[in-house]
Protein backbone atom coordinates (compact mmCIF):
# COMPACT_ATOMS: atom_id res chain seq x y z
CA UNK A 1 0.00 0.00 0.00
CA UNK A 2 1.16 3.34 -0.79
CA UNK A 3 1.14 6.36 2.14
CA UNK A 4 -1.18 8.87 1.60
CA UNK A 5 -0.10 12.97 2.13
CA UNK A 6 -2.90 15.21 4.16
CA UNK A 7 -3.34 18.43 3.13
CA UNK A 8 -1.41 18.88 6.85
CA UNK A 9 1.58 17.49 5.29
CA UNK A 10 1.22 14.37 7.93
CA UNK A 11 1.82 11.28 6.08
CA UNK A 12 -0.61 8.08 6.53
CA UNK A 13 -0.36 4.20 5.40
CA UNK A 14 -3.40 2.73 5.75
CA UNK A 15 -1.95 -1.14 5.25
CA UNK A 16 0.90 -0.74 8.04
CA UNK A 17 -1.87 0.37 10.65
CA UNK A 18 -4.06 -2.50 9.59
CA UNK A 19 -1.04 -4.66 10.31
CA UNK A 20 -0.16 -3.31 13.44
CA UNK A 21 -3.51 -3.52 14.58
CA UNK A 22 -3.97 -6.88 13.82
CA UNK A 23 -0.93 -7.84 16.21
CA UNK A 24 -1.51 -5.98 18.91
CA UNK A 25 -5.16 -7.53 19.03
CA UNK A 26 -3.93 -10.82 18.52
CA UNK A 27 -0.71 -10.33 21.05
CA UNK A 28 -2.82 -8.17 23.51
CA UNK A 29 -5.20 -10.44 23.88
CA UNK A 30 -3.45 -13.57 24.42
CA UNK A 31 -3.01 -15.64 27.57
CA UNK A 32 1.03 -14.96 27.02
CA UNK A 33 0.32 -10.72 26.35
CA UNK A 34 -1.51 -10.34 29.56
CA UNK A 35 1.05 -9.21 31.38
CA UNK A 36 3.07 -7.41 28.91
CA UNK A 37 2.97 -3.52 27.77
CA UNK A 38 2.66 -2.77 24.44
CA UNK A 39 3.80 1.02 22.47
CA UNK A 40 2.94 1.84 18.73
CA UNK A 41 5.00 4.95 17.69
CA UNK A 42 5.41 6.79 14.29
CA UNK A 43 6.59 9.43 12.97
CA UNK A 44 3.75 11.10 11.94
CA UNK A 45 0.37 12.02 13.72
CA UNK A 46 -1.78 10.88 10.78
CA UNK A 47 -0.62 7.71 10.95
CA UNK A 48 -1.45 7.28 14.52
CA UNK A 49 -4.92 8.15 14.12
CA UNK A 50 -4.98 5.74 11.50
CA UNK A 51 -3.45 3.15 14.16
CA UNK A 52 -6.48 4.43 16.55
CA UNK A 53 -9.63 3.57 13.45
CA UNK A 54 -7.67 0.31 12.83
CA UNK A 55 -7.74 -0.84 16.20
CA UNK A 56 -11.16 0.28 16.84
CA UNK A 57 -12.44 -2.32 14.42
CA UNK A 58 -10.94 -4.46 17.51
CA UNK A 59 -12.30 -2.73 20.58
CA UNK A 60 -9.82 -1.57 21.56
CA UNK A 61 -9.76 1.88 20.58
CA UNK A 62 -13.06 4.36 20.98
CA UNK A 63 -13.84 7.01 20.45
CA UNK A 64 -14.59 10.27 23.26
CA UNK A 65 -17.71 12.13 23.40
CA UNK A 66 -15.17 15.08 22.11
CA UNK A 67 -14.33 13.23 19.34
CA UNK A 68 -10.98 12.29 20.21
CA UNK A 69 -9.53 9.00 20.24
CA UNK A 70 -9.21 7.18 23.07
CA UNK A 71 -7.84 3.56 24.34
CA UNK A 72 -10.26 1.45 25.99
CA UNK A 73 -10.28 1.39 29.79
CA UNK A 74 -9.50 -2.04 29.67
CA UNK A 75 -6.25 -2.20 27.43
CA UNK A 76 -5.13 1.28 28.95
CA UNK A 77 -4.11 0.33 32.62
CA UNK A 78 -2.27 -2.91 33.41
CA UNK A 79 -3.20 -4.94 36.77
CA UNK A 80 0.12 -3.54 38.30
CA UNK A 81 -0.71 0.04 37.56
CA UNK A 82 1.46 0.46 34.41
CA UNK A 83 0.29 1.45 31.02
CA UNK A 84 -0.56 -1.42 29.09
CA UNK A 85 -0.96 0.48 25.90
CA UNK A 86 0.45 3.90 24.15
CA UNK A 87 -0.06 4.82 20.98
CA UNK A 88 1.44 8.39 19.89
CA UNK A 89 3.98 9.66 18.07
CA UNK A 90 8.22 9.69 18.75
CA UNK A 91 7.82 12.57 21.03
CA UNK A 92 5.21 11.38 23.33
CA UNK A 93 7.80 7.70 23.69
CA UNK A 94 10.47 10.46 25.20
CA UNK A 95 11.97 8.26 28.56
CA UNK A 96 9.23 5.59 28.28
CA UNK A 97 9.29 2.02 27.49
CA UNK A 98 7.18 -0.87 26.72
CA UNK A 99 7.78 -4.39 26.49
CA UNK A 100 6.69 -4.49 22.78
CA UNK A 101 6.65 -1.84 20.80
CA UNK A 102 5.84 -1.31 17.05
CA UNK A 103 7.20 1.11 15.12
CA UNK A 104 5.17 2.68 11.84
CA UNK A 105 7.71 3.71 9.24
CA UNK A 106 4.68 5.25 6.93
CA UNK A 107 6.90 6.01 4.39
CA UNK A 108 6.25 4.15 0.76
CA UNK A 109 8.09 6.21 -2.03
CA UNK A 110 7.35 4.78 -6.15
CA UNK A 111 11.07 5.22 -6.97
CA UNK A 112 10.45 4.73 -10.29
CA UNK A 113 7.90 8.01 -9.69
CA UNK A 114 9.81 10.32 -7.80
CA UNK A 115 8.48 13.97 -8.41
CA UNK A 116 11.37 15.93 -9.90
CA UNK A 117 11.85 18.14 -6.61
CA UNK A 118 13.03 14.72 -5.53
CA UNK A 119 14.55 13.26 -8.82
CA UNK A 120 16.50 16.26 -9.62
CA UNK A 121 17.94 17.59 -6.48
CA UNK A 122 21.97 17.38 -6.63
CA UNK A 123 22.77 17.93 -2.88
CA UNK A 124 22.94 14.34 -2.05
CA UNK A 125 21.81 15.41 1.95
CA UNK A 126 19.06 17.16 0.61
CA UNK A 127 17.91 14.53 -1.76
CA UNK A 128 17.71 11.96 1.20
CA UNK A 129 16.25 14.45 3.74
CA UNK A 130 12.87 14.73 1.12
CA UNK A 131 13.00 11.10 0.29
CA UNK A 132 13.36 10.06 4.03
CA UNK A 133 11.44 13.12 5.80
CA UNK A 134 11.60 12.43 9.75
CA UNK A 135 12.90 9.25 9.35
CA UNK A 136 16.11 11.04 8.56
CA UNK A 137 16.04 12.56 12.03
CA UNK A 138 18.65 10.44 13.98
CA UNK A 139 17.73 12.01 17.73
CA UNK A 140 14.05 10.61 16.57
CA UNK A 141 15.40 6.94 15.48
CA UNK A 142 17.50 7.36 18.51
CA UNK A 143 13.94 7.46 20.77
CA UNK A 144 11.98 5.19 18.35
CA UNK A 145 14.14 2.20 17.76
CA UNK A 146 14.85 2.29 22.02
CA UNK A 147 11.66 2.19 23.23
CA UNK A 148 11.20 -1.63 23.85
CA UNK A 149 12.42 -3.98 27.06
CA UNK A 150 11.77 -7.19 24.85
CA UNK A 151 10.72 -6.95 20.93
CA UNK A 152 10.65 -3.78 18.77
CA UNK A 153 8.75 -4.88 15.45
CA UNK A 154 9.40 -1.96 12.74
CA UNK A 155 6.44 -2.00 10.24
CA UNK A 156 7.09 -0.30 6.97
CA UNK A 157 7.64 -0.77 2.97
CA UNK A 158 10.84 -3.19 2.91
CA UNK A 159 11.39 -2.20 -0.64
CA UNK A 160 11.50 1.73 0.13
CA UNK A 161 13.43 0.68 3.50
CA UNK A 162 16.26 -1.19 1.00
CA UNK A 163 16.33 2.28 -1.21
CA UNK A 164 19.55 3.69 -1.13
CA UNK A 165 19.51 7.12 -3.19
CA UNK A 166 22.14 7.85 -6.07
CA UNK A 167 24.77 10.44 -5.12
């Protein structure tokens, strides 16, 4: 699936937040997830609404009388006290962890249909930095790719992940 641009500039993918949701429901609610804490982070806030509408096909996401998205009571709090479950993006991970966390990569470039502000930049930096967006932020790879005590399970477009751009 390809990631979608809002007029925000946010980016979604619609197929990585149908992924994720699928494991945290199945991991969540399993007799060996009980007791474990799970994190979804990306990199951009679109996505993790789309995280939010994917998992409320599961119950465990709702929606507030405000309108806002919510977790359910029940996958919010653990029995110790602890979250169970955070969905949000980098900045809201900052000094937390979880014992799984997933982390939406959203980004799903056609190289074969780069737009030529992409194409036909020469500055090699800048080239990457619009190809890669936030993901070429290392203090925010830094945060996402330590949030985890046991798994960290990076969801994303393995093909676009594999791209390396020509100086």
């Amino acid at each position: 699936g390809r990631e979608t641009r809002l007029e925000s500039g946010s980016r979604k993918r619609d197929v990585e937040a149908q992924v994720i949701a699928e494991y945290v429901n199945k991991w969540i609610g399993s007799e060996e997830g009980s007791g474990l804490s799970f994190g979804v982070i990306s990199f951009y806030k679109a996505q993790v609404f789309a995280v939010y509408e994917a998992l409320q096909k599961f119950g465990i996401t709702e929606r507030a009388q405000d309108g806002t998205w919510q977790i359910r009571q029940e996958y919010r709090v653990a029995e110790n006290g602890d979250e169970r479950l955070r969905i949000g993006t980098v900045d809201a991970f900052q000094g937390m962890e979880f014992d799984i966390v997933f982390l939406s990569m959203v980004r799903s470039q056609d190289m074969n249909a780069l737009p030529p502000h992409i194409r036909n930049e020469e500055d090699y930096k800048k080239k990457q930095q619009k190809l890669f967006g936030h993901l070429m932020s290392e203090n925010r790879l830094c945060v996402s790719m330590s949030r985890q005590k046991k798994v960290l399970a990076i969801v994303g477009n393995s093909i676009f992940a594999n791209t390396q751009v020509a100086v």
